[in-house]
N, C-alpha and C. Protein backbone atom coordinates (compact mmCIF):
# COMPACT_ATOMS: atom_id res chain seq x y z
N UNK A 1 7.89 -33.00 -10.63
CA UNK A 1 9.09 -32.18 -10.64
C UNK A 1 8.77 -30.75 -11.06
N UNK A 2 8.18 -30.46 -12.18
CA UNK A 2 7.42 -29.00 -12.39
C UNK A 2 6.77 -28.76 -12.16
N UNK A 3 6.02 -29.38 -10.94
CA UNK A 3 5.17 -28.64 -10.23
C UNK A 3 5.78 -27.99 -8.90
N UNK A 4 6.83 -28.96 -8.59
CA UNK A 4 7.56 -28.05 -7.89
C UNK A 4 7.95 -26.94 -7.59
N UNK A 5 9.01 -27.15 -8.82
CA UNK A 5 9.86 -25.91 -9.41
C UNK A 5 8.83 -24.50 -9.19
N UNK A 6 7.65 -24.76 -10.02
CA UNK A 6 6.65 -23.70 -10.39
C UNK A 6 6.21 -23.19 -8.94
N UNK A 7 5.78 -24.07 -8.18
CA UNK A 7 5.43 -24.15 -6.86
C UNK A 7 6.55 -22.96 -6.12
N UNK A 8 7.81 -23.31 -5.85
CA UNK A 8 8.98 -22.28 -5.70
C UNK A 8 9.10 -21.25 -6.27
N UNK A 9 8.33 -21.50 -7.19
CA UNK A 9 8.43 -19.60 -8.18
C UNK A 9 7.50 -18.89 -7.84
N UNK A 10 6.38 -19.38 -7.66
CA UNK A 10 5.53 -18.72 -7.14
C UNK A 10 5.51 -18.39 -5.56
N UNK A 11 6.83 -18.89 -4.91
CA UNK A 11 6.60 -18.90 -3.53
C UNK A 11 7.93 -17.59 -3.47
N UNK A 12 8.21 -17.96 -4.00
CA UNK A 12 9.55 -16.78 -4.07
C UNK A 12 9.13 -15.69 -4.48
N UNK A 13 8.12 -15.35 -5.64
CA UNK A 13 7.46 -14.14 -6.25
C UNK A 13 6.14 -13.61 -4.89
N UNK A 14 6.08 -14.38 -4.29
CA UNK A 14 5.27 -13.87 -3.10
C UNK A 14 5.80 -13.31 -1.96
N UNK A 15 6.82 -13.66 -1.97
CA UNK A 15 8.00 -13.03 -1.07
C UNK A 15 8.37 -12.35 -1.17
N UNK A 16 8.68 -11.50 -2.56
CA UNK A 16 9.35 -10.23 -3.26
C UNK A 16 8.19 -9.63 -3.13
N UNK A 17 7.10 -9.72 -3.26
CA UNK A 17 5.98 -8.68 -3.51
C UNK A 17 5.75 -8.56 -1.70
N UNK A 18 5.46 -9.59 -1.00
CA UNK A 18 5.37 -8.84 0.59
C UNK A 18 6.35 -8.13 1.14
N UNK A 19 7.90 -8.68 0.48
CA UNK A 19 8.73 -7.40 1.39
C UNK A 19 8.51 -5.82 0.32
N UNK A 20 8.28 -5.87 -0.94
CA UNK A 20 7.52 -4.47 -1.13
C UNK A 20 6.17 -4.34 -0.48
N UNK A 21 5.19 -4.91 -0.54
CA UNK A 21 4.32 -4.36 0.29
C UNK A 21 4.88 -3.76 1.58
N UNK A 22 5.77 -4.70 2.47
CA UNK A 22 6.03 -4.22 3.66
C UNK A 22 6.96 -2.51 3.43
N UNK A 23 8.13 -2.63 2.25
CA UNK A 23 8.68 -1.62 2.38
C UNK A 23 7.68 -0.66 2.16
N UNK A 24 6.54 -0.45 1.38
CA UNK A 24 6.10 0.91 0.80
C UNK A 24 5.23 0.95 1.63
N UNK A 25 4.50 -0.10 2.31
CA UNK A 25 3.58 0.51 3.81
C UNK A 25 4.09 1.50 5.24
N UNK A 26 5.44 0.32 5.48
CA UNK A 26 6.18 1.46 6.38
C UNK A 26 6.53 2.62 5.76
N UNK A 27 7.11 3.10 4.92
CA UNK A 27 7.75 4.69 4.07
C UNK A 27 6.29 4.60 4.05
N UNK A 28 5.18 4.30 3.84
CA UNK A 28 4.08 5.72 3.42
C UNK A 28 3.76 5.85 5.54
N UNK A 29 3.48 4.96 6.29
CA UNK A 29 3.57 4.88 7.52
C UNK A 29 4.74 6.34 8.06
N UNK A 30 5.92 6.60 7.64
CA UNK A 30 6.78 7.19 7.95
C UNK A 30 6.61 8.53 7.19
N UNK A 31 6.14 8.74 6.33
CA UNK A 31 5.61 9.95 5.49
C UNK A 31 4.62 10.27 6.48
N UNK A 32 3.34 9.55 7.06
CA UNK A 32 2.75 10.65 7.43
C UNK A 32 3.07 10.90 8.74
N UNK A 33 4.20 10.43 9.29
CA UNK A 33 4.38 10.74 10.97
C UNK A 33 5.37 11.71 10.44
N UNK A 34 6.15 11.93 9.61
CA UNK A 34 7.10 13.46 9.15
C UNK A 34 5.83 14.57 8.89
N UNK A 35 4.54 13.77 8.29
CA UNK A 35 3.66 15.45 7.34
C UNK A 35 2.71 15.49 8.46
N UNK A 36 2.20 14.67 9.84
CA UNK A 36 1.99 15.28 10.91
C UNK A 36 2.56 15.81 12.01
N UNK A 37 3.93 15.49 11.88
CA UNK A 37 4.84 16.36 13.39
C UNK A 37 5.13 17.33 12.72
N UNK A 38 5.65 18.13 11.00
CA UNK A 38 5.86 19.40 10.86
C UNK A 38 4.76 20.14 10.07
N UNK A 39 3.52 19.67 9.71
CA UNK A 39 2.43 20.24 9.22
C UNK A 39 2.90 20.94 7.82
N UNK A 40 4.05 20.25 7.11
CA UNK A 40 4.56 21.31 5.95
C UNK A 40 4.64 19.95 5.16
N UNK A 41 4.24 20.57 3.92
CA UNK A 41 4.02 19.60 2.76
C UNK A 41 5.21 19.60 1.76
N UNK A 42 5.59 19.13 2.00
CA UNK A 42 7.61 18.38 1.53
C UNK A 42 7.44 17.78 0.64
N UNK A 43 9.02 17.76 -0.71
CA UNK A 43 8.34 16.97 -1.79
C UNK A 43 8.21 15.44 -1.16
N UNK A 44 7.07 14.97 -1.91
CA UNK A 44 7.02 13.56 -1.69
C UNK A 44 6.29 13.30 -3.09
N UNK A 45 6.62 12.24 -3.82
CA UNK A 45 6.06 11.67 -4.81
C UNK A 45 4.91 11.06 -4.43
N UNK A 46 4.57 10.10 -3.30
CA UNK A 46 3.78 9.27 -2.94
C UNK A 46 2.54 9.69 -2.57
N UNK A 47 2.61 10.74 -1.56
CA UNK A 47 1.28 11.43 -0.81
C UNK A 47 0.68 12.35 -2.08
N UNK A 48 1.57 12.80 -3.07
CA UNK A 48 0.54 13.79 -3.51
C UNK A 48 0.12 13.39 -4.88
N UNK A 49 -0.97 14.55 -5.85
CA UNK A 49 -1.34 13.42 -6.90
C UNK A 49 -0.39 14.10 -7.91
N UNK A 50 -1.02 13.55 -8.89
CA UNK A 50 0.36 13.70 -10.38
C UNK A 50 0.13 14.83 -10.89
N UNK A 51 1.38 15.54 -10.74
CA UNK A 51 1.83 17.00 -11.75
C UNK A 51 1.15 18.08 -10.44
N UNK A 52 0.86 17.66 -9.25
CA UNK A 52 0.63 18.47 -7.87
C UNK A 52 1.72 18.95 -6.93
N UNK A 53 2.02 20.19 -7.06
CA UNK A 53 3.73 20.76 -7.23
C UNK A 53 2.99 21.15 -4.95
N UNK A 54 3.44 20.49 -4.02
CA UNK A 54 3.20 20.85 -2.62
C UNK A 54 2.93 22.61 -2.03
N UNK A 55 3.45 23.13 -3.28
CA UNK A 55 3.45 24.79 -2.90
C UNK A 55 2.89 25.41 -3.52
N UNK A 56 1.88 24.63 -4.20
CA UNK A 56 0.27 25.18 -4.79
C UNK A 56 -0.90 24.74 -4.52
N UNK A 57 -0.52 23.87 -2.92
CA UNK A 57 -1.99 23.25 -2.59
C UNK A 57 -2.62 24.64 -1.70
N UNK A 58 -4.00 24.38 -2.09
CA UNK A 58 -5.00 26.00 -1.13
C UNK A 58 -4.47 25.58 -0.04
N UNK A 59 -4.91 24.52 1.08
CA UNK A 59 -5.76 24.20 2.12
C UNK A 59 -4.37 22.79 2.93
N UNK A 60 -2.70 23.28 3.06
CA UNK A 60 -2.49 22.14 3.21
C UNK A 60 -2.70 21.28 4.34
N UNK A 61 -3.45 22.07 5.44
CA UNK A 61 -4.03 21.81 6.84
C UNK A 61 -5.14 20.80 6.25
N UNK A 62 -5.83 21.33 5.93
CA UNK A 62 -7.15 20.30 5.15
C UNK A 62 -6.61 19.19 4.14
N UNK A 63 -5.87 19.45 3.41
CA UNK A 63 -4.72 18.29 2.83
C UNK A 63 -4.18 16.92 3.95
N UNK A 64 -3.89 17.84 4.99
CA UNK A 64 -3.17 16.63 5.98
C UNK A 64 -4.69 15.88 6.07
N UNK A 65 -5.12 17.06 6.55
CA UNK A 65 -6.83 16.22 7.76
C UNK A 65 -7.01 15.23 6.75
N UNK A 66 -6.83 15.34 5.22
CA UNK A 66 -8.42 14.73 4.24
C UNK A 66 -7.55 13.36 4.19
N UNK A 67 -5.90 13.53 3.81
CA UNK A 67 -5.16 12.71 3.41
C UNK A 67 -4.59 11.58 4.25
N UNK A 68 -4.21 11.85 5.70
CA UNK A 68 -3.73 11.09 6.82
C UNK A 68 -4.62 10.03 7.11
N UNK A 69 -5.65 10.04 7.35
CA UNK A 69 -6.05 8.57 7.66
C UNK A 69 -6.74 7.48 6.39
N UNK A 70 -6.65 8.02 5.40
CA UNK A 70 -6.92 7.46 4.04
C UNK A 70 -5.38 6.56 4.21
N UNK A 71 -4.38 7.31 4.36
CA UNK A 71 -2.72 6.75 3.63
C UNK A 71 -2.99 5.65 4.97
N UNK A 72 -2.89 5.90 6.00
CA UNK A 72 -2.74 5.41 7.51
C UNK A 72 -3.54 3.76 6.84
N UNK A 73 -4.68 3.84 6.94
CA UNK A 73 -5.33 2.98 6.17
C UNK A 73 -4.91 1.77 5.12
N UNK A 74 -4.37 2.46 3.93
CA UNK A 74 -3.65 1.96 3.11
C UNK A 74 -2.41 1.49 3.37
N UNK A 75 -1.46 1.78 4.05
CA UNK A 75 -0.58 1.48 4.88
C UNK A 75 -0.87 -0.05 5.28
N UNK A 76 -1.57 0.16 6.03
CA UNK A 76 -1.92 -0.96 7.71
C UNK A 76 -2.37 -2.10 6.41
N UNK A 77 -3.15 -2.05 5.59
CA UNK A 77 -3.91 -3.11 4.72
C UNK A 77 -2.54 -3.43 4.09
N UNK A 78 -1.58 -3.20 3.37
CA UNK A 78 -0.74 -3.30 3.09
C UNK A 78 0.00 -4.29 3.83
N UNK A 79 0.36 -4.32 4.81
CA UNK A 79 1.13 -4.88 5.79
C UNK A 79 0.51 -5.69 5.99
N UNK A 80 -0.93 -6.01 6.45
CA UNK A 80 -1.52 -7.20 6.48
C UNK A 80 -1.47 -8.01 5.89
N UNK A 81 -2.02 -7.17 4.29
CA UNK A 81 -1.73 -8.37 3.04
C UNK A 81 -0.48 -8.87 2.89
N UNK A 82 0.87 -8.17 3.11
CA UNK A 82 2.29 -8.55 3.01
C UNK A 82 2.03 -10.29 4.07
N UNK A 83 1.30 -9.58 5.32
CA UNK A 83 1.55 -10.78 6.64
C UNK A 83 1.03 -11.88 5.73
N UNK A 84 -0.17 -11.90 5.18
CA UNK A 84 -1.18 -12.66 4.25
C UNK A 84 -0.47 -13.68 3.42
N UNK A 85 0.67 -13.20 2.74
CA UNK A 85 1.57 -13.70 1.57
C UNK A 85 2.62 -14.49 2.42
N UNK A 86 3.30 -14.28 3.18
CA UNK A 86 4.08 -14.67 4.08
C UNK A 86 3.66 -16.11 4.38
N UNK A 87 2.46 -15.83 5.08
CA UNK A 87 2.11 -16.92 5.53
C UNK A 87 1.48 -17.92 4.85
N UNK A 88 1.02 -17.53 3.51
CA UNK A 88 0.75 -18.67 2.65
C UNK A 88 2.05 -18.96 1.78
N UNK A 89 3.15 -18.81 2.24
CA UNK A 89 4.03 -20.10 1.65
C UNK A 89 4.70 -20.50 2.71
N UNK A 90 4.49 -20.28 4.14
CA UNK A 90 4.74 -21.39 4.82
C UNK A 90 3.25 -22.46 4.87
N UNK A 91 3.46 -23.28 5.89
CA UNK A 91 2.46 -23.98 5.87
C UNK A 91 1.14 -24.00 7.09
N UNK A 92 1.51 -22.32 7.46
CA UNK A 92 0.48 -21.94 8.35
C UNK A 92 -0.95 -21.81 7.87
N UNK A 93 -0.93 -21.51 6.58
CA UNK A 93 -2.48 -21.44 5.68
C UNK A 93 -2.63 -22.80 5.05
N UNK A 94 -2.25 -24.11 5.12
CA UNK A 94 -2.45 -25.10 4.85
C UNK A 94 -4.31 -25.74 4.76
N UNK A 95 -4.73 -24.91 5.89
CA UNK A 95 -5.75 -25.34 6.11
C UNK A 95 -6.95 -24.56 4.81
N UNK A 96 -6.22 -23.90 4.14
CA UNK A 96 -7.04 -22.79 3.35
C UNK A 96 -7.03 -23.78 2.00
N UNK A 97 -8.30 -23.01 1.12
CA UNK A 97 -7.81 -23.76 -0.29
C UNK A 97 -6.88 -22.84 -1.06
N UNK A 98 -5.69 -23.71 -1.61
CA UNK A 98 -5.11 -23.07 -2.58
C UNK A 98 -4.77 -21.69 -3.12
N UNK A 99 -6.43 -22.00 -4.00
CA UNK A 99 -6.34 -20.34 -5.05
C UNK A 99 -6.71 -19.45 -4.27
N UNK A 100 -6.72 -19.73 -2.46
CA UNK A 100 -6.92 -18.04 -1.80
C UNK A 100 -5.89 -17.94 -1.34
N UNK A 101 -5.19 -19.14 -0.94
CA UNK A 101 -4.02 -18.56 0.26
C UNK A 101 -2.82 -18.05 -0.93
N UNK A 102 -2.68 -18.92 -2.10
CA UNK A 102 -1.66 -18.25 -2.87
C UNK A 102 -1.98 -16.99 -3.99
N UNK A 103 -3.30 -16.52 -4.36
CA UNK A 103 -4.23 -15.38 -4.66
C UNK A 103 -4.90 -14.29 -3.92
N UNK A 104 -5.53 -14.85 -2.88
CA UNK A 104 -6.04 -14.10 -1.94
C UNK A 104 -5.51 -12.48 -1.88
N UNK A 105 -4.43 -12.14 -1.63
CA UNK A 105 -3.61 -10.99 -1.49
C UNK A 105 -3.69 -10.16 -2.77
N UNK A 106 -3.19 -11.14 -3.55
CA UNK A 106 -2.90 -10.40 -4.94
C UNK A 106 -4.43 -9.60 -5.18
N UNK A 107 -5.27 -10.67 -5.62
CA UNK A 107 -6.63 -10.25 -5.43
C UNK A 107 -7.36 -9.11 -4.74
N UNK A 108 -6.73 -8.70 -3.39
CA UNK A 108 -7.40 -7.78 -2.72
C UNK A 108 -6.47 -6.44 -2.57
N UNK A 109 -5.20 -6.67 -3.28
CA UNK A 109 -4.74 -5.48 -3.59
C UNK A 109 -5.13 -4.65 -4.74
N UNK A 110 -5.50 -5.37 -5.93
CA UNK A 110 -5.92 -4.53 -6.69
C UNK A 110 -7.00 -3.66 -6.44
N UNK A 111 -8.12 -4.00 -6.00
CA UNK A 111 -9.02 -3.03 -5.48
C UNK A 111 -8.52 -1.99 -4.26
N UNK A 112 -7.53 -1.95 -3.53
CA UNK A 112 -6.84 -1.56 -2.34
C UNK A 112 -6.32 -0.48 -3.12
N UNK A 113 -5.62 -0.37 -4.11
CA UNK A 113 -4.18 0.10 -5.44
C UNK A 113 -5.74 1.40 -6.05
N UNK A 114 -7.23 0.45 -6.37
CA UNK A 114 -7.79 1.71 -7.10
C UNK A 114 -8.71 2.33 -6.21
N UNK A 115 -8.82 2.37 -4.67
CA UNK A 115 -9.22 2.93 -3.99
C UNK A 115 -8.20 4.35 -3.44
N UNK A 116 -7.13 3.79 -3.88
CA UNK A 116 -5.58 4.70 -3.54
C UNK A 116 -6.00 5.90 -4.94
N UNK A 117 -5.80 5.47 -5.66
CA UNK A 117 -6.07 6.05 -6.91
C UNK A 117 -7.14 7.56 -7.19
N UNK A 118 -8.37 6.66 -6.07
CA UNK A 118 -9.20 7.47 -6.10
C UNK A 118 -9.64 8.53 -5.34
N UNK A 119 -9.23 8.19 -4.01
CA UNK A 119 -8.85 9.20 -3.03
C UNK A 119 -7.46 10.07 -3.37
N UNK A 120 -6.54 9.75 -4.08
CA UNK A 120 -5.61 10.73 -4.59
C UNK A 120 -5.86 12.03 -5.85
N UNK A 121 -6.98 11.28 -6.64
CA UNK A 121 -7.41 12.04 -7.53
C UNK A 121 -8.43 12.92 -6.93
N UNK A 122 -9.28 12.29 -5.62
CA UNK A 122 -10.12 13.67 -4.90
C UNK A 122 -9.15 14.60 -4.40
N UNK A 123 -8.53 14.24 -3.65
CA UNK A 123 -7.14 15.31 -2.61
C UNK A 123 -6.92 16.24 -4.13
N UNK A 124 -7.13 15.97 -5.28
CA UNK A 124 -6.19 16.75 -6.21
C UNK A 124 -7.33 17.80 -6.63
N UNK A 125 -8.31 17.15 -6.72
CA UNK A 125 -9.73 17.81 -7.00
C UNK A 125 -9.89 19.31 -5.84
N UNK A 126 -9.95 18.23 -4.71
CA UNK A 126 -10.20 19.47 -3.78
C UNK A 126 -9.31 20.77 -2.95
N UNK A 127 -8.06 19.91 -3.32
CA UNK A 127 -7.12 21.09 -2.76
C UNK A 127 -5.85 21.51 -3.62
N UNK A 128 -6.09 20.72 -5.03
CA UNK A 128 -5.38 22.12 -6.30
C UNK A 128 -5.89 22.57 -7.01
């Protein structure tokens, strides 16, 4: 009976975390199709790094170039891993063991989260 229950909590907490993955992949997906059709760097919390005010970057042409396919990137992995979670609480990953299909994701976001981290802190390096 509590393994159940637990079983459902954890299937439900995987569900909440893929439809955020999904929401913040599409909005960063949709950020950079707005900061490549007008080439103007708009506030956005997400694209830029911390206490980086958009109307003190040198280079924001070189900003787009350095930044767009890094986010694009992060994005798409995002969504995958969301697909990833999804499908390990139906019973399409059945065939998997366990601690990957219901870990797996979690697991490969954190390294995903400090690769984000670190390419945001270069963009800050090199173009404020």
């Amino acid at each position: 009976m509590l393994d159940t229950i637990f079983s459902n909590y954890a299937n439900v907490l995987s569900l909440i975390a893929a439809a955020l993955l999904i929401w913040t992949g599409i909005g960063i997906l949709i950020a950079v199709k707005k900061l490549n059709d007008s080439y103007e760097l708009a506030p956005n919390k997400f694209l830029y790094p911390a206490n980086c005010k958009p109307s003190q970057c040198k280079d924001p042409v070189g900003f787009i170039a350095f930044i767009t396919p890094r986010l694009i990137l992060f994005a798409v992995v995002m969504l995958v891993l969301s697909a990833f979670l999804i499908l390990s609480v139906t019973t399409l990953l059945s065939w998997m063991p366990e601690w990957i299909s219901q870990y797996g994701a979690y697991l490969l976001f954190f390294p995903l989260f400090i690769w984000y981290v670190v390419f945001i802190n270069q963009a800050a390096k090199r173009f404020w």
